[in-house]
C-alpha atoms as a PDB file:
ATOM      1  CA  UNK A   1      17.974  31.934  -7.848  1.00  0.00           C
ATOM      2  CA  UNK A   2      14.612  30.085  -7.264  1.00  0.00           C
ATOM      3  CA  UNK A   3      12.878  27.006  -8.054  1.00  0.00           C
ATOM      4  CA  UNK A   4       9.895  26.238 -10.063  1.00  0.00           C
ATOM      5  CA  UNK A   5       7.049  23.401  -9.577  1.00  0.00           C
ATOM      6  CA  UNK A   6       4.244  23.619 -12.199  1.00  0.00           C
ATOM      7  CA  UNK A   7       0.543  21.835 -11.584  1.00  0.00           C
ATOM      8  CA  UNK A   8      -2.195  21.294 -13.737  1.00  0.00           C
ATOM      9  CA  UNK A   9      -5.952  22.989 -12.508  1.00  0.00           C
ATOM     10  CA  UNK A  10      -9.349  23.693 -13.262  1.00  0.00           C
ATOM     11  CA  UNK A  11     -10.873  26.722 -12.508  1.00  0.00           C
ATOM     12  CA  UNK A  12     -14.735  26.285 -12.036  1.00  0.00           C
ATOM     13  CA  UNK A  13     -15.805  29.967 -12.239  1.00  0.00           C
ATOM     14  CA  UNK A  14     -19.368  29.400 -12.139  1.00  0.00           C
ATOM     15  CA  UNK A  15     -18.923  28.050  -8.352  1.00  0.00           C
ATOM     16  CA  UNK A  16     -18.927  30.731  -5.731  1.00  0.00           C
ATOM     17  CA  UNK A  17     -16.349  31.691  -3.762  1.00  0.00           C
ATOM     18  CA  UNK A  18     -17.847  29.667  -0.410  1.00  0.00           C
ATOM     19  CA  UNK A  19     -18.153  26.914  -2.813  1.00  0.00           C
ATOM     20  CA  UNK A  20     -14.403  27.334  -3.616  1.00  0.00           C
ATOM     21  CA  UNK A  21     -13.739  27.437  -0.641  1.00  0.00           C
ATOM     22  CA  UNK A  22     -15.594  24.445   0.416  1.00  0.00           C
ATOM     23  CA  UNK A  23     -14.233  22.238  -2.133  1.00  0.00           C
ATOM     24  CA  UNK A  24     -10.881  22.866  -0.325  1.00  0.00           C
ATOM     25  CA  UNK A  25     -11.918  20.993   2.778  1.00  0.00           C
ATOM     26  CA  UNK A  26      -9.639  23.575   4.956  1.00  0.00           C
ATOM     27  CA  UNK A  27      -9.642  22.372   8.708  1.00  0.00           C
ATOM     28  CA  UNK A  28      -9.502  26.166   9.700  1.00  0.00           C
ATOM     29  CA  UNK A  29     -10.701  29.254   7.185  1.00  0.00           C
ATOM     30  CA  UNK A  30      -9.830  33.337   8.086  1.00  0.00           C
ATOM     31  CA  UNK A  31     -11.774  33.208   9.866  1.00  0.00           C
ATOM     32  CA  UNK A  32     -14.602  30.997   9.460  1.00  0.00           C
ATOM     33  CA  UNK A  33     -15.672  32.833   6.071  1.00  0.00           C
ATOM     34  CA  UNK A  34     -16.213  36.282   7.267  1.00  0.00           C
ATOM     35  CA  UNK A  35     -13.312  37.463   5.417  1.00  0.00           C
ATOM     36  CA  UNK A  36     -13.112  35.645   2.338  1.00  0.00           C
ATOM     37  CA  UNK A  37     -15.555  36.704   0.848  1.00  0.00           C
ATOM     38  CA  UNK A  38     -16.739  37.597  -2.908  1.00  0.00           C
ATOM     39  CA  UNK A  39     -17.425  41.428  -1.568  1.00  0.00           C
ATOM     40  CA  UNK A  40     -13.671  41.645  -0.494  1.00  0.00           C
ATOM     41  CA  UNK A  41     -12.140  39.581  -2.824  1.00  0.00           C
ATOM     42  CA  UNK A  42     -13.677  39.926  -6.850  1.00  0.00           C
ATOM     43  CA  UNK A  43     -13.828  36.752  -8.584  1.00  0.00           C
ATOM     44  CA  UNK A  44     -13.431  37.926 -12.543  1.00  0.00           C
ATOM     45  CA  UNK A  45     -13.856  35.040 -14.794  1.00  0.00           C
ATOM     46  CA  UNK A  46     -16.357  32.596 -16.287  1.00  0.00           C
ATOM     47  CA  UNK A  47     -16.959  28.754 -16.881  1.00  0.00           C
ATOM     48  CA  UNK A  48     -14.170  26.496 -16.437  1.00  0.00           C
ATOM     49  CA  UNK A  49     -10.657  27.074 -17.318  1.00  0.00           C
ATOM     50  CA  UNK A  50      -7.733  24.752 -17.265  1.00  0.00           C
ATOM     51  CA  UNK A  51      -4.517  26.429 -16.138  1.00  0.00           C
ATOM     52  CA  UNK A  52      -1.052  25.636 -15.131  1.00  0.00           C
ATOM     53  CA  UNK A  53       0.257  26.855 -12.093  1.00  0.00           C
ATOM     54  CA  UNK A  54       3.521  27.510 -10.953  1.00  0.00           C
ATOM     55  CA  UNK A  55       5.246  27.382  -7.608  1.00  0.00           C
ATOM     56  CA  UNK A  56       8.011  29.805  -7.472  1.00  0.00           C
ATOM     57  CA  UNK A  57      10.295  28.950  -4.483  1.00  0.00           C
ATOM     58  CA  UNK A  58      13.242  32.025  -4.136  1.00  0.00           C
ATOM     59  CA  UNK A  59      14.695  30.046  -1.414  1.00  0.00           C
ATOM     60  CA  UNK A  60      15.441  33.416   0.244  1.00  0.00           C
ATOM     61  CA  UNK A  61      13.534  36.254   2.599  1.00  0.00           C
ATOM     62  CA  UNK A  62      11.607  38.809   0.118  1.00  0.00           C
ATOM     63  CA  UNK A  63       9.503  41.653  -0.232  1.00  0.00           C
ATOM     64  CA  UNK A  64       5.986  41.285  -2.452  1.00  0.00           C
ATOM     65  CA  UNK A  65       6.851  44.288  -4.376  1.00  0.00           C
ATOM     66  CA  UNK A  66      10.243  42.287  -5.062  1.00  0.00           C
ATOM     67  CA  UNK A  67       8.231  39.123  -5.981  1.00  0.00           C
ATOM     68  CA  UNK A  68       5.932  40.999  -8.128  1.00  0.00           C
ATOM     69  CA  UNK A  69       8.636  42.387 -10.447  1.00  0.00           C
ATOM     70  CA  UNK A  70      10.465  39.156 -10.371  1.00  0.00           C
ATOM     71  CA  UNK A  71       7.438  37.089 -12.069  1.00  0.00           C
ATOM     72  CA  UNK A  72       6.790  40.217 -14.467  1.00  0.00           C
ATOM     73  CA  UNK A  73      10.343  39.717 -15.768  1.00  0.00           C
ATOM     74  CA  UNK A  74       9.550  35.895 -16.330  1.00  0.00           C
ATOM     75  CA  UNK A  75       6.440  36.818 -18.126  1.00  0.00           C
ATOM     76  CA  UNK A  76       4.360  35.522 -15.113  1.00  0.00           C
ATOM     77  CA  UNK A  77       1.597  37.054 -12.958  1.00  0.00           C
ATOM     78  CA  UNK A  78       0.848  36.145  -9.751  1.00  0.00           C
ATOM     79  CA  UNK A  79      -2.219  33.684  -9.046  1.00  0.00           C
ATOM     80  CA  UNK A  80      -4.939  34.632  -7.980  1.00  0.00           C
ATOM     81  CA  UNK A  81      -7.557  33.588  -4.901  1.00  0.00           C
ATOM     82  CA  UNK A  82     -10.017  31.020  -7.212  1.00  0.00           C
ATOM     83  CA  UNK A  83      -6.723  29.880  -8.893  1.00  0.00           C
ATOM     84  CA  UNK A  84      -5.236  29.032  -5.393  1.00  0.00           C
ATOM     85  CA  UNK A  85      -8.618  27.846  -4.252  1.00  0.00           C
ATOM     86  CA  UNK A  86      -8.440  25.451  -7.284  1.00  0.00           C
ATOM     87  CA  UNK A  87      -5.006  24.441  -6.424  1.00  0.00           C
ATOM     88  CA  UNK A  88      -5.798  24.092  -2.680  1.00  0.00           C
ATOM     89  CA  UNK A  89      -8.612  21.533  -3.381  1.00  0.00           C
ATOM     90  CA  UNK A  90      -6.652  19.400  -6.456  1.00  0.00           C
ATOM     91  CA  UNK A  91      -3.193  19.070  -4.075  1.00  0.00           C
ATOM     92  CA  UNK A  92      -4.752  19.784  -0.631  1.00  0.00           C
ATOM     93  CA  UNK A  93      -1.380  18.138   0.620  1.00  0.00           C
ATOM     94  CA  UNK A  94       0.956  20.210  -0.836  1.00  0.00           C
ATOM     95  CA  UNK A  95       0.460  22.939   1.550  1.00  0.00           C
ATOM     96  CA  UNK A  96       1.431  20.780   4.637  1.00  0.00           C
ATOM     97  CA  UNK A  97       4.745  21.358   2.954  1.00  0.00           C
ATOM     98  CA  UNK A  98       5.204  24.710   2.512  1.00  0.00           C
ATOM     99  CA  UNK A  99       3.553  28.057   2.486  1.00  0.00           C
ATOM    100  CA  UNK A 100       1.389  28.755  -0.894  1.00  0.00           C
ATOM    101  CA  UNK A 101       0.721  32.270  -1.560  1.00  0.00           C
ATOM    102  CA  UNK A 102      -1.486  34.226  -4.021  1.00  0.00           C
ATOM    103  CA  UNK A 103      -0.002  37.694  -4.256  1.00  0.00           C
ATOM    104  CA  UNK A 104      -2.538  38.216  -7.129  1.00  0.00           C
ATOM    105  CA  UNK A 105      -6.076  38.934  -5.098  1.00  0.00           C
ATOM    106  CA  UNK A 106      -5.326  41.396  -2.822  1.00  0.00           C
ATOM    107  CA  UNK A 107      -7.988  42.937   0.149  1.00  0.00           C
ATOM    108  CA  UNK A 108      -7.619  46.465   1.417  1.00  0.00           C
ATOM    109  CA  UNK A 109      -8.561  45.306   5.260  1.00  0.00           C
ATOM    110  CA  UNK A 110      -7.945  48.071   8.580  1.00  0.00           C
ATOM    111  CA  UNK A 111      -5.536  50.507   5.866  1.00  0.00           C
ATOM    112  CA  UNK A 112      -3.587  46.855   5.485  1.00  0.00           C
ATOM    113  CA  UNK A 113      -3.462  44.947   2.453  1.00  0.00           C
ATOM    114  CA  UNK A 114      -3.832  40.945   3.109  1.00  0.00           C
ATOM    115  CA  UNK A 115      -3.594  38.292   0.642  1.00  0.00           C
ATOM    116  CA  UNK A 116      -4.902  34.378   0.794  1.00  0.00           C
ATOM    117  CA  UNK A 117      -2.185  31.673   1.312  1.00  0.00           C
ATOM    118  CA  UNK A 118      -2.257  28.322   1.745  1.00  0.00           C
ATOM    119  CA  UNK A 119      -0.798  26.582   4.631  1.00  0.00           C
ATOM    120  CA  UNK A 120      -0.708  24.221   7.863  1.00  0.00           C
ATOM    121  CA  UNK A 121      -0.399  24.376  11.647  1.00  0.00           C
ATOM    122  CA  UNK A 122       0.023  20.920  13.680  1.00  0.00           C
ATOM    123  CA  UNK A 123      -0.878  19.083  10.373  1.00  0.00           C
ATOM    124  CA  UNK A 124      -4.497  21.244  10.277  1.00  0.00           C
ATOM    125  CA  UNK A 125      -5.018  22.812   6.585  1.00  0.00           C
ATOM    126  CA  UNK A 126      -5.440  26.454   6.980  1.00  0.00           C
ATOM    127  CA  UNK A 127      -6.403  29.183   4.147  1.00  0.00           C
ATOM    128  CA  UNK A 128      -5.510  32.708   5.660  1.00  0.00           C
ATOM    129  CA  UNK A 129      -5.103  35.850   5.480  1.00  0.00           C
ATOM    130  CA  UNK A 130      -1.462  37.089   6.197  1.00  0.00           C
ATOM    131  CA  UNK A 131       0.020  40.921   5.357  1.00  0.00           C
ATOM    132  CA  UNK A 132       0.775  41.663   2.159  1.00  0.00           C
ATOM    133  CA  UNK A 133       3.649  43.744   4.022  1.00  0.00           C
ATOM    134  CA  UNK A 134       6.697  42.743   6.168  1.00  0.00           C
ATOM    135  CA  UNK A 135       8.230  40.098   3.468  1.00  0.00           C
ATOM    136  CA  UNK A 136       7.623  36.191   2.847  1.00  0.00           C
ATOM    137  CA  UNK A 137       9.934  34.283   4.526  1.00  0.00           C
ATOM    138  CA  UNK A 138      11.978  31.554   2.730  1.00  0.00           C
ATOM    139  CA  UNK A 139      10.080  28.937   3.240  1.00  0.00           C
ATOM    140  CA  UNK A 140       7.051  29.964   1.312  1.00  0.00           C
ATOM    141  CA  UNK A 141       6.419  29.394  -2.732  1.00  0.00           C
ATOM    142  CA  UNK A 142       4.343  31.607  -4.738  1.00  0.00           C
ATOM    143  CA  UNK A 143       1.689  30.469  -7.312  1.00  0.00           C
ATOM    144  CA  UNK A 144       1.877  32.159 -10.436  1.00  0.00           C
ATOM    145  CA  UNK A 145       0.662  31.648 -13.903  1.00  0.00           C
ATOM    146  CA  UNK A 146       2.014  32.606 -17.374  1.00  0.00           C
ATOM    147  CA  UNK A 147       0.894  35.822 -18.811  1.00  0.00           C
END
């Protein structure tokens, strides 16, 4: 069973992704913007778009492949990195609460895939860069958007 949370966004893909990025006011970025970066992670989509995001807590330890097919059944897909960035700078306090990740933007780095999250450490904003392998733990919520 898992629990849903649904915010209200906009999208502003005319800004680049260091602007995005930016606009998030993260105390500590993966690291320092060498990673995140438009050449690793594809921004696709133009102007602004308003969007509803949902946080999908499974209150449980799981696998992304397991998440993925999850949110397919519920006719969701999983956000991606300028939808979390958008999130990130409209509820920046959100993720002092729990893990937000974006299983939808995903970077081939060292034969490892990696995917952006939200999150904190000693109150400090962070926007990383965990494995997309090894399972989310039960504390984290994923952002994902109707198909």
């Amino acid at each position: 069973m898992s629990k849903e949370e649904i915010y209200h966004v906009t999208v502003d893909y005319s800004r680049s992704l260091a602007k995005m990025i930016r606009a998030g006011h993260y105390d500590w970025v993966n690291p320092d913007f060498t990673d995140i970066t438009a050449k690793n992670f594809s921004i696709q989509g133009q102007g602004k778009l308003e969007i509803n995001i949902e946080l999908i807590h499974y209150c449980k330890s799981m696998e992304a492949d397991e998440i993925i097919q999850d949110l397919d059944n519920r006719g969701l897909r999983p956000a991606t990195l300028p939808e979390l960035l958008a999130f990130g700078a409209k509820y920046p306090k959100k993720q002092r609460e729990f893990p937000i990740v974006a299983l939808g933007s995903i970077w081939l780095w060292g034969g490892s895939r990696v995917v952006a999250y939200l999150s904190s450490f000693c109150s400090k904003r962070r926007l990383g860069l965990p494995s997309w392998d090894g399972g989310w733990n039960d504390e984290c919520r994923f952002a994902a958007l109707r198909k």
